[in-house]
C-alpha atoms as a PDB file:
ATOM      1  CA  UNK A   1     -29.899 -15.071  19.384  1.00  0.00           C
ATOM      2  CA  UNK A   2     -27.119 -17.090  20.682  1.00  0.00           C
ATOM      3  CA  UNK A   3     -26.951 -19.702  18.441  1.00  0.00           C
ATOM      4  CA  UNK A   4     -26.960 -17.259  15.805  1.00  0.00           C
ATOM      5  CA  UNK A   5     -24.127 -15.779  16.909  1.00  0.00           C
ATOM      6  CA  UNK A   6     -22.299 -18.748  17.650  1.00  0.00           C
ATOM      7  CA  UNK A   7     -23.258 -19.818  13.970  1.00  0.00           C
ATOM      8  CA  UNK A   8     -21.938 -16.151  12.591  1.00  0.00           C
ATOM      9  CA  UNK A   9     -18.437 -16.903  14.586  1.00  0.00           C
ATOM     10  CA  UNK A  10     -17.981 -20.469  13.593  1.00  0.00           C
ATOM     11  CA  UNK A  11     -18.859 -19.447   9.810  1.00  0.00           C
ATOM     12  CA  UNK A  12     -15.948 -16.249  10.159  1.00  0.00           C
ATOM     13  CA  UNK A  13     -13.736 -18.526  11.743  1.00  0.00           C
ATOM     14  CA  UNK A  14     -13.778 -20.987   8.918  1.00  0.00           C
ATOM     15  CA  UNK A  15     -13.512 -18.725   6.601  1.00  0.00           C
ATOM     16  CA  UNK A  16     -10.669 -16.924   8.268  1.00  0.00           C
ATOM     17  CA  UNK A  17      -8.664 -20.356   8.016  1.00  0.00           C
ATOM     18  CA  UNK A  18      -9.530 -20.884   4.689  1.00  0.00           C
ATOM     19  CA  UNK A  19      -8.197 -17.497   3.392  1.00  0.00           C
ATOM     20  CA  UNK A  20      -5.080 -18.517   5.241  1.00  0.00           C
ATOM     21  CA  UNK A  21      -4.589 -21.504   4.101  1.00  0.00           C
ATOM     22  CA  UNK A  22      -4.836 -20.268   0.538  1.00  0.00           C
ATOM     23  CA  UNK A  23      -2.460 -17.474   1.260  1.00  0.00           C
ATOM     24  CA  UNK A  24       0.333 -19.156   2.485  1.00  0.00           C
ATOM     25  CA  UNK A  25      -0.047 -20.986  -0.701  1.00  0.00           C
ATOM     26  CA  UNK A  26       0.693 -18.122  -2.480  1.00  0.00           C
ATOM     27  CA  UNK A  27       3.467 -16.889   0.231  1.00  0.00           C
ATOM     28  CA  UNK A  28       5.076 -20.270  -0.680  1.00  0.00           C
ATOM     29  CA  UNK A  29       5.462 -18.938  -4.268  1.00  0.00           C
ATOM     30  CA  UNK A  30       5.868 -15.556  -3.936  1.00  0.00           C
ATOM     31  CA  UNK A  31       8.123 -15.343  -0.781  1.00  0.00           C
ATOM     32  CA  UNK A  32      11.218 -14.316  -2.461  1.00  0.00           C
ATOM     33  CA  UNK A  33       9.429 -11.358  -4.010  1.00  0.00           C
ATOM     34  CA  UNK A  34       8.100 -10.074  -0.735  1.00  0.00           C
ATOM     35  CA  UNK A  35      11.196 -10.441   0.864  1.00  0.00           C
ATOM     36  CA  UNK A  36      13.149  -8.866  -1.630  1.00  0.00           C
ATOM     37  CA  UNK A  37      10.656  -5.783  -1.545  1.00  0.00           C
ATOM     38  CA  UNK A  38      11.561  -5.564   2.005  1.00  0.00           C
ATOM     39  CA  UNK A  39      15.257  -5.942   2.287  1.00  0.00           C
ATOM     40  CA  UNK A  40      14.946  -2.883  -0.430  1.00  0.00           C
ATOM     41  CA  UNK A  41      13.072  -1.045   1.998  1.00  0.00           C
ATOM     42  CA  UNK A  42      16.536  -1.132   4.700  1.00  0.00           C
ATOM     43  CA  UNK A  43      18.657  -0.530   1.521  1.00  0.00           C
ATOM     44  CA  UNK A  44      16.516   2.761   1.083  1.00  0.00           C
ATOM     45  CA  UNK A  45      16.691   3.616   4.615  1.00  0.00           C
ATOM     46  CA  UNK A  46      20.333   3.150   4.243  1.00  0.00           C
ATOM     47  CA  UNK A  47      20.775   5.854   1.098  1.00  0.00           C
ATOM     48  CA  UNK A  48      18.492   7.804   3.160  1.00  0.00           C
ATOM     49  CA  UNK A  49      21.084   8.128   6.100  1.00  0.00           C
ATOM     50  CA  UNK A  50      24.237   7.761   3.860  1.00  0.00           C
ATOM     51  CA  UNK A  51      23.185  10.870   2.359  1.00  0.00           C
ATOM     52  CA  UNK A  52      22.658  12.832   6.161  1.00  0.00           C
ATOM     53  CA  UNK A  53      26.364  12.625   6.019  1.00  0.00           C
ATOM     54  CA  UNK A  54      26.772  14.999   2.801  1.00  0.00           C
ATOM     55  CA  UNK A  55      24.278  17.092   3.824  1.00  0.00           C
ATOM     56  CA  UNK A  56      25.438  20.699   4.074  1.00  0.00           C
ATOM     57  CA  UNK A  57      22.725  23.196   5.933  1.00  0.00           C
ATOM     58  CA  UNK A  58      22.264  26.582   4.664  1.00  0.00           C
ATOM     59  CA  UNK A  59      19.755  29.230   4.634  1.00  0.00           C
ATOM     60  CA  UNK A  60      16.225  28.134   3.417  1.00  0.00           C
ATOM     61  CA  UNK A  61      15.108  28.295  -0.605  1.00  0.00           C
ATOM     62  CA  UNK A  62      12.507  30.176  -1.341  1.00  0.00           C
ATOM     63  CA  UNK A  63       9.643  28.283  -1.630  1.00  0.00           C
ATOM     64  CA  UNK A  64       5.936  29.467  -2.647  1.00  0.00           C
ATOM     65  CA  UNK A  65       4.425  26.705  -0.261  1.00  0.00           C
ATOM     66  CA  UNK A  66       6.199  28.242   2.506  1.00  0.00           C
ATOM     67  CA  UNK A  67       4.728  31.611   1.499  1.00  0.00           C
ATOM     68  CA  UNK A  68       0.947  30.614   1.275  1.00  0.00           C
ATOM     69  CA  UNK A  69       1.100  27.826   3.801  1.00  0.00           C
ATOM     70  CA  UNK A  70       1.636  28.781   7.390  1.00  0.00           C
ATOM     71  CA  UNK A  71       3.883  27.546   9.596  1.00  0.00           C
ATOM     72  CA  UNK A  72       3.005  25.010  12.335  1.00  0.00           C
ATOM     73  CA  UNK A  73       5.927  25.150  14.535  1.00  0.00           C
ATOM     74  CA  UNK A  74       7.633  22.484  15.968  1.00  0.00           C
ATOM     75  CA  UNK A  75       5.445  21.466  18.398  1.00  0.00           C
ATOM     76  CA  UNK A  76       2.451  20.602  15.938  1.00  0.00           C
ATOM     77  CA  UNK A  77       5.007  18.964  13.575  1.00  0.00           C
ATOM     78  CA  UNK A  78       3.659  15.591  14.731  1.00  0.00           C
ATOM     79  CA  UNK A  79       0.510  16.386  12.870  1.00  0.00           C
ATOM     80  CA  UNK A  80       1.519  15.162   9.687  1.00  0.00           C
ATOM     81  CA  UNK A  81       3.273  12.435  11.351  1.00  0.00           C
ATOM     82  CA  UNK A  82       0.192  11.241  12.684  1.00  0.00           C
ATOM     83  CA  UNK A  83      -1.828  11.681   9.663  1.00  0.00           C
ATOM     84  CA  UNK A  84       0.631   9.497   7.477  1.00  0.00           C
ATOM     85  CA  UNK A  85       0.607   6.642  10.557  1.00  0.00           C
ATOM     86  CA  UNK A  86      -3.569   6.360  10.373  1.00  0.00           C
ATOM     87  CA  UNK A  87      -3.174   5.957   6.517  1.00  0.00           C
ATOM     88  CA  UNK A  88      -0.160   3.402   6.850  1.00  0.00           C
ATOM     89  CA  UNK A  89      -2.311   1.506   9.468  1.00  0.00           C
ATOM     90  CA  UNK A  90      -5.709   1.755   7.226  1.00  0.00           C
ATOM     91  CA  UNK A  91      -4.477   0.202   4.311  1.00  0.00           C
ATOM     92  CA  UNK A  92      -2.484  -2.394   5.714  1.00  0.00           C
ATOM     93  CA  UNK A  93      -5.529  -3.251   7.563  1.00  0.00           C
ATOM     94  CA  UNK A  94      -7.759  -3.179   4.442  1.00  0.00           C
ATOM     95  CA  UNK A  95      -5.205  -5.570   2.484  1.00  0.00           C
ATOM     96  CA  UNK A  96      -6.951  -8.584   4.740  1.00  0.00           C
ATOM     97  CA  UNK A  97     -10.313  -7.510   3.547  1.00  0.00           C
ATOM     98  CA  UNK A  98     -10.472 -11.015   2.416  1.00  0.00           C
ATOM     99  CA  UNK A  99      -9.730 -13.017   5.799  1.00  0.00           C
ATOM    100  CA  UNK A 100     -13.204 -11.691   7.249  1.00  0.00           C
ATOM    101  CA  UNK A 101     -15.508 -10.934   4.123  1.00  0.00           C
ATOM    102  CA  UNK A 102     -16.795 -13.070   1.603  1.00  0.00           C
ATOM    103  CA  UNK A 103     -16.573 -10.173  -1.153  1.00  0.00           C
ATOM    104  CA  UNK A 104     -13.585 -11.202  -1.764  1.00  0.00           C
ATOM    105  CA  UNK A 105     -11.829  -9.225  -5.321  1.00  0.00           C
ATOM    106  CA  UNK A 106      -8.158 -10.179  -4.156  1.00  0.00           C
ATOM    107  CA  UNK A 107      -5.934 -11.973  -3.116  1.00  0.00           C
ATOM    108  CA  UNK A 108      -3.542 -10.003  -0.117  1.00  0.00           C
ATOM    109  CA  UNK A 109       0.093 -11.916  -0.938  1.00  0.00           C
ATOM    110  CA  UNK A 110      -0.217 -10.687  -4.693  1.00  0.00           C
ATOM    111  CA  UNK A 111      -1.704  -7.187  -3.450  1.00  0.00           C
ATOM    112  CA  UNK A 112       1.385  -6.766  -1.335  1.00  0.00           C
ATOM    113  CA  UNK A 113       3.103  -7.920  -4.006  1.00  0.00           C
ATOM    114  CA  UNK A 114       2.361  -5.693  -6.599  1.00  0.00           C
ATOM    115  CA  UNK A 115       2.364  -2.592  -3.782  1.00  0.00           C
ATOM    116  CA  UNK A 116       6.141  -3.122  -2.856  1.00  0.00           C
ATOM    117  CA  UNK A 117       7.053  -2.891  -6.481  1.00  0.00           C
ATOM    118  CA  UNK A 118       5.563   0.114  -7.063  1.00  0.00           C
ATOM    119  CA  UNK A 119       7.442   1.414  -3.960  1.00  0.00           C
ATOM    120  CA  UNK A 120      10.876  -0.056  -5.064  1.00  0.00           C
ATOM    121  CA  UNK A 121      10.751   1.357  -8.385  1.00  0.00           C
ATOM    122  CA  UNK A 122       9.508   4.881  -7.134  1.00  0.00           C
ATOM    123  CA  UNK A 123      12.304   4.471  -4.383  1.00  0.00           C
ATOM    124  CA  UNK A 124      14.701   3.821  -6.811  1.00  0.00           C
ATOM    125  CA  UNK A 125      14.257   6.905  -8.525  1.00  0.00           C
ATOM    126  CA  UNK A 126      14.123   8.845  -5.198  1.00  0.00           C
ATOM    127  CA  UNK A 127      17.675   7.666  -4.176  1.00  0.00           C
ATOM    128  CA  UNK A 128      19.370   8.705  -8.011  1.00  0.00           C
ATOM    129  CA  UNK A 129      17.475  12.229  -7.177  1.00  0.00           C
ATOM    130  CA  UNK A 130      18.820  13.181  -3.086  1.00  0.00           C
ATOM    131  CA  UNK A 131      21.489  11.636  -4.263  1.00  0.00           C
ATOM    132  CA  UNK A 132      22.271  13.681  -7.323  1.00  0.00           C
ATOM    133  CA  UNK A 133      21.608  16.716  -5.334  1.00  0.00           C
ATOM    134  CA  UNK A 134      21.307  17.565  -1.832  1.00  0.00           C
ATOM    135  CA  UNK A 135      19.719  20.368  -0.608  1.00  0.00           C
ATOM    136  CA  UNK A 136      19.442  22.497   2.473  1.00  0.00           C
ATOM    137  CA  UNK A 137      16.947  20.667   4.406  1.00  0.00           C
ATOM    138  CA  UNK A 138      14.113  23.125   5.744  1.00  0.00           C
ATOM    139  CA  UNK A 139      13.376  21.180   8.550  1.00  0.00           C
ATOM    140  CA  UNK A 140      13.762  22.511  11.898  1.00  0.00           C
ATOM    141  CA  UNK A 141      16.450  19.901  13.120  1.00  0.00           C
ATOM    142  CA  UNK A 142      18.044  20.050   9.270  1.00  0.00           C
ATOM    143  CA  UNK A 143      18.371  24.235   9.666  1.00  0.00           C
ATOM    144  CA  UNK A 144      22.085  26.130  10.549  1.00  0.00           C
ATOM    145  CA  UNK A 145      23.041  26.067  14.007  1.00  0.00           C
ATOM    146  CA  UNK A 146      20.871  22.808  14.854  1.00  0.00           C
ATOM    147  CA  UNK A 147      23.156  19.624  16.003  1.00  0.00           C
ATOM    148  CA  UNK A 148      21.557  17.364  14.220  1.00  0.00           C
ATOM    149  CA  UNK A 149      21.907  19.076  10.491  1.00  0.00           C
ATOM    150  CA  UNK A 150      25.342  17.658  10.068  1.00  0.00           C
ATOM    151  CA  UNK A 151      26.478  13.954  11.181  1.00  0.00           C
ATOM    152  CA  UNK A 152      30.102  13.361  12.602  1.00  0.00           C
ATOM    153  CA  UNK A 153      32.040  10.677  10.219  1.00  0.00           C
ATOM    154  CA  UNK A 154      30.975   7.493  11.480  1.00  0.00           C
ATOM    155  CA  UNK A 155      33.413   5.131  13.744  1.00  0.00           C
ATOM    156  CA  UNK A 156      32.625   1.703  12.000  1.00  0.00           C
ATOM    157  CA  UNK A 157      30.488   0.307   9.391  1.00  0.00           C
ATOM    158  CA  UNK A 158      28.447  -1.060  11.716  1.00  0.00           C
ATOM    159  CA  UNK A 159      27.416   2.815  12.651  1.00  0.00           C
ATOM    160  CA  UNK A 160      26.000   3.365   9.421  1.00  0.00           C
ATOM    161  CA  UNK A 161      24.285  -0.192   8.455  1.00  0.00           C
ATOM    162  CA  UNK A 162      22.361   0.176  11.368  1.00  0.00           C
ATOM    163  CA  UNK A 163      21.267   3.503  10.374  1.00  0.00           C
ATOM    164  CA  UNK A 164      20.328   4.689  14.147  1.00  0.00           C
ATOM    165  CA  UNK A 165      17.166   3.559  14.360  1.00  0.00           C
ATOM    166  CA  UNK A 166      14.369   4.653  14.519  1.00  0.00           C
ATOM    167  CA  UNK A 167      16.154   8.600  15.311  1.00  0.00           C
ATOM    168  CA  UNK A 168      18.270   8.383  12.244  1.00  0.00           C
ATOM    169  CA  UNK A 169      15.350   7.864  10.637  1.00  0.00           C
ATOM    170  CA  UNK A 170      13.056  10.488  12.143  1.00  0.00           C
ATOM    171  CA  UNK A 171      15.892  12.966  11.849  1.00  0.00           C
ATOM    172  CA  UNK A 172      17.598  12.797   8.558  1.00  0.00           C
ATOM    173  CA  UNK A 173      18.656  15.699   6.180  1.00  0.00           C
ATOM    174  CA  UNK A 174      19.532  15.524   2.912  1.00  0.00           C
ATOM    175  CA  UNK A 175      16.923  13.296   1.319  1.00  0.00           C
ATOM    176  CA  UNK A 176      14.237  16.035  -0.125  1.00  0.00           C
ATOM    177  CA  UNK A 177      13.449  15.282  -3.816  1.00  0.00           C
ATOM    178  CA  UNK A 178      11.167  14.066  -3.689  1.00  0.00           C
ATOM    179  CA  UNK A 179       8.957  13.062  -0.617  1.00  0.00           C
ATOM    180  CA  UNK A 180       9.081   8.911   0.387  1.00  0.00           C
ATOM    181  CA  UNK A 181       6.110   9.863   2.550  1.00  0.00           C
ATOM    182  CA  UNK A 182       3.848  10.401  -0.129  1.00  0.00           C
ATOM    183  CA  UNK A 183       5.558   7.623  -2.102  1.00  0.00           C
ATOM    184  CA  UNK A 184       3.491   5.638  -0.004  1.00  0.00           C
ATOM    185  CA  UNK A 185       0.597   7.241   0.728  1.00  0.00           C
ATOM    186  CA  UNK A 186       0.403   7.812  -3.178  1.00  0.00           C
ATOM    187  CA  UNK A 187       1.140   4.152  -3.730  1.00  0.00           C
ATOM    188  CA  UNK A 188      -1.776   2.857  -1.101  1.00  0.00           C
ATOM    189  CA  UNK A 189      -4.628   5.667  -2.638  1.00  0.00           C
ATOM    190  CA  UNK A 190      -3.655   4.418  -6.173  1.00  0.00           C
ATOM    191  CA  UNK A 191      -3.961   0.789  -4.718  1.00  0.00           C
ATOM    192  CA  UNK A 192      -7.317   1.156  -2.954  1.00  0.00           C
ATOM    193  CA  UNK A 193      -8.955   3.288  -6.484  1.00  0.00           C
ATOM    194  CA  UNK A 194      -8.162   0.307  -8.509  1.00  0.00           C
ATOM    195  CA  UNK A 195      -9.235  -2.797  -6.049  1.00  0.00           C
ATOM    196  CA  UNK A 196     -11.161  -0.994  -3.061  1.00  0.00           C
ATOM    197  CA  UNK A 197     -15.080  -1.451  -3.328  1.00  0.00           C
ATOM    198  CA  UNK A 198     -16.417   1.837  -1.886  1.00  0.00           C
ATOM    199  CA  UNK A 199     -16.649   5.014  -4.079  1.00  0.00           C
ATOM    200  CA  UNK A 200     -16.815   7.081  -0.897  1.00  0.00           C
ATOM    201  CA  UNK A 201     -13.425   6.068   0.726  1.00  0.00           C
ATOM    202  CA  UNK A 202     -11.910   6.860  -2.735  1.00  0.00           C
ATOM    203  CA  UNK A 203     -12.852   9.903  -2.027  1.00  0.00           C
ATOM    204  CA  UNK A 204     -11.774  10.876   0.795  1.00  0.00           C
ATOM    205  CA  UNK A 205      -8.544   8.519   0.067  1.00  0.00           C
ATOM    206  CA  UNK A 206      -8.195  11.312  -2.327  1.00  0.00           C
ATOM    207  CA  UNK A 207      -8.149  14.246  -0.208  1.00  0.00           C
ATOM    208  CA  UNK A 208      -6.281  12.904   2.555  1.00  0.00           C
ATOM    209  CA  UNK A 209      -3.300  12.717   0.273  1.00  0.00           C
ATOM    210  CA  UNK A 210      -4.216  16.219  -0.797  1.00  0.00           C
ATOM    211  CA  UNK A 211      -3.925  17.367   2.924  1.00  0.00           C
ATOM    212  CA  UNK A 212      -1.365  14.823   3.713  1.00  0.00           C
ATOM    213  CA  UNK A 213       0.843  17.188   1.159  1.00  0.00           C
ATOM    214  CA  UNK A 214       0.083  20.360   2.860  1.00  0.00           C
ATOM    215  CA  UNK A 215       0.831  19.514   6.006  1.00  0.00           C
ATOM    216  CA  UNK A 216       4.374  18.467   4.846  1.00  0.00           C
ATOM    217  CA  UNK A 217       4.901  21.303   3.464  1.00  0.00           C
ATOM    218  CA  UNK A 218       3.381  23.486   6.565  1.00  0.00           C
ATOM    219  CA  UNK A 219       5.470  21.565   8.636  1.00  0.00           C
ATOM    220  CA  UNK A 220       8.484  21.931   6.957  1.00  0.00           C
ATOM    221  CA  UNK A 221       9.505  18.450   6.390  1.00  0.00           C
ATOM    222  CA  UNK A 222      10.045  19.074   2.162  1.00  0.00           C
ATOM    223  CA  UNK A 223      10.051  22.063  -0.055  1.00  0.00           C
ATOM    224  CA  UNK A 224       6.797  22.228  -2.150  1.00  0.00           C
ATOM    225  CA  UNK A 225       8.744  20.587  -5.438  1.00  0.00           C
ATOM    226  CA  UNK A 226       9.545  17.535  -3.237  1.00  0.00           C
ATOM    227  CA  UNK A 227       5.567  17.015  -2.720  1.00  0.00           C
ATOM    228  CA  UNK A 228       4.908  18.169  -6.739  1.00  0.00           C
ATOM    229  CA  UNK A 229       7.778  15.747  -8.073  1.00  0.00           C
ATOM    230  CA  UNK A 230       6.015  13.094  -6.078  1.00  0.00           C
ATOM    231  CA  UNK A 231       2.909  14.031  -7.111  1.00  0.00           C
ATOM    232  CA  UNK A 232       3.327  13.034 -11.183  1.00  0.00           C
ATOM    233  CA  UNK A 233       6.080  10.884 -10.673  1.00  0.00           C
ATOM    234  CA  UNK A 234       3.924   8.080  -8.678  1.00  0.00           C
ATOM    235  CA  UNK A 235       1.236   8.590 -10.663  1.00  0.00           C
ATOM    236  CA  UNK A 236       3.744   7.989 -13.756  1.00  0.00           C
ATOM    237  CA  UNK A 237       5.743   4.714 -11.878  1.00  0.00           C
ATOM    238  CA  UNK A 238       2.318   3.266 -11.302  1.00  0.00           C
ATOM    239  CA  UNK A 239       0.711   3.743 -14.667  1.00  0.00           C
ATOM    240  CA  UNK A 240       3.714   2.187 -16.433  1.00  0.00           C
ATOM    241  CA  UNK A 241       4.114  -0.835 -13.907  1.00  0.00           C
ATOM    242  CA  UNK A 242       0.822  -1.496 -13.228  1.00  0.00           C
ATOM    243  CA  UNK A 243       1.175  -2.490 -17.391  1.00  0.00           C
ATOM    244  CA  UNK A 244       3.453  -4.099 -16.876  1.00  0.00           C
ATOM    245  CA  UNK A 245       3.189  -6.943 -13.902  1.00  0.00           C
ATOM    246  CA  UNK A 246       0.726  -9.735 -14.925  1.00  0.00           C
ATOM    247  CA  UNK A 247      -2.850  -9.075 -13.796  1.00  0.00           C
ATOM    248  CA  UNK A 248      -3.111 -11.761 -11.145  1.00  0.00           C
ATOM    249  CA  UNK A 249      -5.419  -9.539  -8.943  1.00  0.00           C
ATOM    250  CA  UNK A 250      -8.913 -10.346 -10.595  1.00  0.00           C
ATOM    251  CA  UNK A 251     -12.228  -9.877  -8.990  1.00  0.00           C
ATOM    252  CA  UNK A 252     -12.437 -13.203  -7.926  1.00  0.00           C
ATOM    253  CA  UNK A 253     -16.225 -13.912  -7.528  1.00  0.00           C
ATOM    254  CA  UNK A 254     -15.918 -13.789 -10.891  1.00  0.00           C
ATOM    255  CA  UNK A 255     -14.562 -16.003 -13.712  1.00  0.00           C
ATOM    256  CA  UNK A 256     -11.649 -18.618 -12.360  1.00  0.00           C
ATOM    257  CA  UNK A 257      -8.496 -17.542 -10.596  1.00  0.00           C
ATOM    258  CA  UNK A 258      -7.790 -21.128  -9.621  1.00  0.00           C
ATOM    259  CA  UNK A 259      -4.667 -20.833 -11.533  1.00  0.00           C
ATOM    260  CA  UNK A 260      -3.067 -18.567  -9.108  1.00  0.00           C
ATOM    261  CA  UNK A 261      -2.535 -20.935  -6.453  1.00  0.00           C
ATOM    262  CA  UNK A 262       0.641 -23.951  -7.192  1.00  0.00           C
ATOM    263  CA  UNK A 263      -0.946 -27.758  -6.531  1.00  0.00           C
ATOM    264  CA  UNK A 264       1.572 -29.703  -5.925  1.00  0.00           C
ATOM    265  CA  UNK A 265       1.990 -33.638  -6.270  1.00  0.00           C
ATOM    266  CA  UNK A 266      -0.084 -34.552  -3.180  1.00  0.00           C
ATOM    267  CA  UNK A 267      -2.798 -32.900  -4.548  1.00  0.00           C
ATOM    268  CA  UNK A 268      -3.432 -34.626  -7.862  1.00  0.00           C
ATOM    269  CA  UNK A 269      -6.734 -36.385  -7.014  1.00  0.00           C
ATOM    270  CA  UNK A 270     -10.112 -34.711  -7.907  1.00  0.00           C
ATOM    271  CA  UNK A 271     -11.976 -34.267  -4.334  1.00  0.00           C
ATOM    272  CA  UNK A 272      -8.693 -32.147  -3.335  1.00  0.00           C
ATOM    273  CA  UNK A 273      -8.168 -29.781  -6.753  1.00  0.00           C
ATOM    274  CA  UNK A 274     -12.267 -29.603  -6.565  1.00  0.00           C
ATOM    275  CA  UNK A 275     -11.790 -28.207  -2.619  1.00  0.00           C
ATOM    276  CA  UNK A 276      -9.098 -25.899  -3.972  1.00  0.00           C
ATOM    277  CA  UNK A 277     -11.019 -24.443  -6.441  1.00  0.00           C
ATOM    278  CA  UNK A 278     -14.375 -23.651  -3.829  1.00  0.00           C
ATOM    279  CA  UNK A 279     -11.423 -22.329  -1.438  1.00  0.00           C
ATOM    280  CA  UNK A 280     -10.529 -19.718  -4.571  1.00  0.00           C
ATOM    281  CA  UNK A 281     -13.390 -18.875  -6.011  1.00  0.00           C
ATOM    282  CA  UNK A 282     -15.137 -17.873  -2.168  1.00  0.00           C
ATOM    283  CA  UNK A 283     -17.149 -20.684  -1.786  1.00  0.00           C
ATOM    284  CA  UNK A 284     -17.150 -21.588   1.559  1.00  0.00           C
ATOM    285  CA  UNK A 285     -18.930 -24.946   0.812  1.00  0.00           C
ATOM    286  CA  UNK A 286     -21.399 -24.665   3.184  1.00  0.00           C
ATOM    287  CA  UNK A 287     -24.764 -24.844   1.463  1.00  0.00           C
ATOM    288  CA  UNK A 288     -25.058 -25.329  -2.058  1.00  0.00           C
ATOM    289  CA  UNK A 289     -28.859 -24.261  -3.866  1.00  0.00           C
ATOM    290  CA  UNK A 290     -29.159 -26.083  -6.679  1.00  0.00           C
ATOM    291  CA  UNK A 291     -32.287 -24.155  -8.209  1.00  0.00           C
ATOM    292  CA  UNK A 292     -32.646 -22.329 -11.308  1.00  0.00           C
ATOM    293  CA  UNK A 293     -31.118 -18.729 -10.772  1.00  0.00           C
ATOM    294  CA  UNK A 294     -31.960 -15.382 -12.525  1.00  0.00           C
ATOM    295  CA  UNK A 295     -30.347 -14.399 -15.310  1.00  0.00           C
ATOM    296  CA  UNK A 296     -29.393 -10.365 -14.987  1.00  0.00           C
ATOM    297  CA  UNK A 297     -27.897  -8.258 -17.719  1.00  0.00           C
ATOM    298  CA  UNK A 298     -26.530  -5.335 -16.554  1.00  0.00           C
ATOM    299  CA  UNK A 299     -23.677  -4.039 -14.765  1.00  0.00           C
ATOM    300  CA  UNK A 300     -22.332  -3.768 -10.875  1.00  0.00           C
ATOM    301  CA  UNK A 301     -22.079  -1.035  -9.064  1.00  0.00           C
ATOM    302  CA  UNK A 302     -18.900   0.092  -7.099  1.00  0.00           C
ATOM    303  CA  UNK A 303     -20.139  -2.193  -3.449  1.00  0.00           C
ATOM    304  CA  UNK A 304     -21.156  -5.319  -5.598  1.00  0.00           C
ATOM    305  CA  UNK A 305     -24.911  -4.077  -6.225  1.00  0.00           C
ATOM    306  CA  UNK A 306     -26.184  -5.311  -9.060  1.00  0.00           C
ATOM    307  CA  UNK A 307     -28.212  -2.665 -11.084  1.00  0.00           C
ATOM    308  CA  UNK A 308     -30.713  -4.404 -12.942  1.00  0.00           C
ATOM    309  CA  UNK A 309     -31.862  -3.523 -16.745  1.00  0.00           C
ATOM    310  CA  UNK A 310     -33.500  -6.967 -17.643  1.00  0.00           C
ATOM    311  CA  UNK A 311     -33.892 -10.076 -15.777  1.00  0.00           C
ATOM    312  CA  UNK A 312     -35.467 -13.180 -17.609  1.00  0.00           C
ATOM    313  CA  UNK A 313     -36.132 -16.599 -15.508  1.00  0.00           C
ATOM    314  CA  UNK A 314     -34.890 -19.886 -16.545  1.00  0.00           C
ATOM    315  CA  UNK A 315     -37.499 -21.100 -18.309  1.00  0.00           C
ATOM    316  CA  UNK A 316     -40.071 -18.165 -17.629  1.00  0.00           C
ATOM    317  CA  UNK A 317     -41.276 -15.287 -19.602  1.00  0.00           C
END
């Protein structure tokens, strides 16, 4: 039993630095797309608290989410909070699915990739809105007579490019239509339905954004047309983009992706591009069975499980 287990963690391990050492590859290509996705996530911050300043509070709209839905209160306003934190932390785990399993159907540089610019151009659109119009913020810090629902005209530049963080953050006003909360946790479900392996998780993916919106909404944090505008206009950003960004994330235990990863000078001769393309295509290297194999026609369930409708051996009847 121990030497099986010391076989298990020698076999993870090497497969752990082979997953790295192909994705710093790909960081070394795609490094100034990643970082540009996340200097536009300060530059949204920074609309985010620019606009605090115009924000002017006022008696709360009607709203038919604030009718149906009741109130938490402040004290369970962290609910929400929480709930958006455990999906943040899920998928961001999940995107280094392939580090530790050999299923491997992407690759996590181009996943994160593709993910920041579906949040940039959703964020993008969320700045020309807040910014177009501001509206009294329901929240309970954004409401008349609270301190925090109107900021005092900053001293220096530096006051506002630093955007008091995290509590400028946490509290700002003025930054409703529509809601950056379920910009991402629209933009993660969306991810995981077109690349995640298990049907289940979709599901429930699914209705975690659906309760994810109503306890916004019961919490006060956005009117219900914040959540609704959010709702199609993802959906929409996604769609279109998804088009339009080269498919680069194929299921790669299938067909050759070997194209994906830059070989530079040093690695012209044939052992080293053959290594490469094992390292790609999953193949840890390790054994390699050299018998006739079964053909199957048929098709693959959501986990990998092939469903068989005819198999034929090599050679058999």
């Amino acid at each position: 039993m121990t030497l099986y287990i010391a076989c298990e963690a020698s076999k993870l391990w090497r497969r752990i630095l082979m997953e790295t050492f192909v994705e710093l590859n790909l960081l070394a290509e795609k490094w100034k797309y990643i970082l540009l996705g996340l200097i536009f996530q300060y530059l949204h911050g920074l609309a985010a608290r620019g606009v605090h300043y115009l924000h002017q509070p006022g008696p709360t709209l009607q709203d038919v989410g604030f009718i149906f839905l009741p109130e938490l209160g402040q004290n369970k306003a962290y609910i929400s909070e929480t709930l958006f934190t455990f999906i943040f932390l899920s998928f961001f785990l999940w995107s280094f699915y392939p580090f530790v399993f050999h299923s491997k159907r992407f690759y996590t540089v181009l996943l994160w990739c593709r993910v920041l610019a579906f949040l940039v151009v959703c964020q993008i659109l969320r700045i020309i809105t807040f910014m177009a119009t501001q509206l009294p913020g329901p929240n309970y810090h954004c409401r008349e007579g609270s301190k925090l629902a109107r900021l005092p005209r900053p001293d220096s530049v530096m006051e506002v490019l630093l955007i008091n963080f995290p509590r400028g953050v946490i509290y700002g006003c003025g930054d409703l239509i529509f809601s950056s909360h379920m910009i991402f946790t629209l933009v993660f479900v969306l991810t995981y339905q077109k690349y995640g392996t298990k049907r289940i998780i979709k599901q429930l993916a699914w209705l975690v954004a659906v309760i994810q919106s109503l306890l916004i909404i019961a919490s006060r944090k956005h009117y219900t047309v914040d959540i609704v505008v959010a709702w199609y206009t993802v959906n929409l950003v996604v769609y279109f983009v998804d088009r339009q960004l080269p498919e680069e994330l194929t299921d790669r235990m299938g067909g050759n992706s070997s194209s994906l990863l830059p070989i530079n000078g040093k690695d012209k001769d044939s052992k080293s591009k053959e290594e490469l393309h094992m390292l790609l295509n999953g193949n840890t290297g390790d054994s390699i069975d050299w018998r006739q194999r079964p053909q199957i026609n048929g098709k693959y369930m959501e986990d990998g499980t092939p469903v068989h409708t005819e198999m034929a051996m090599n050679g058999g009847v």
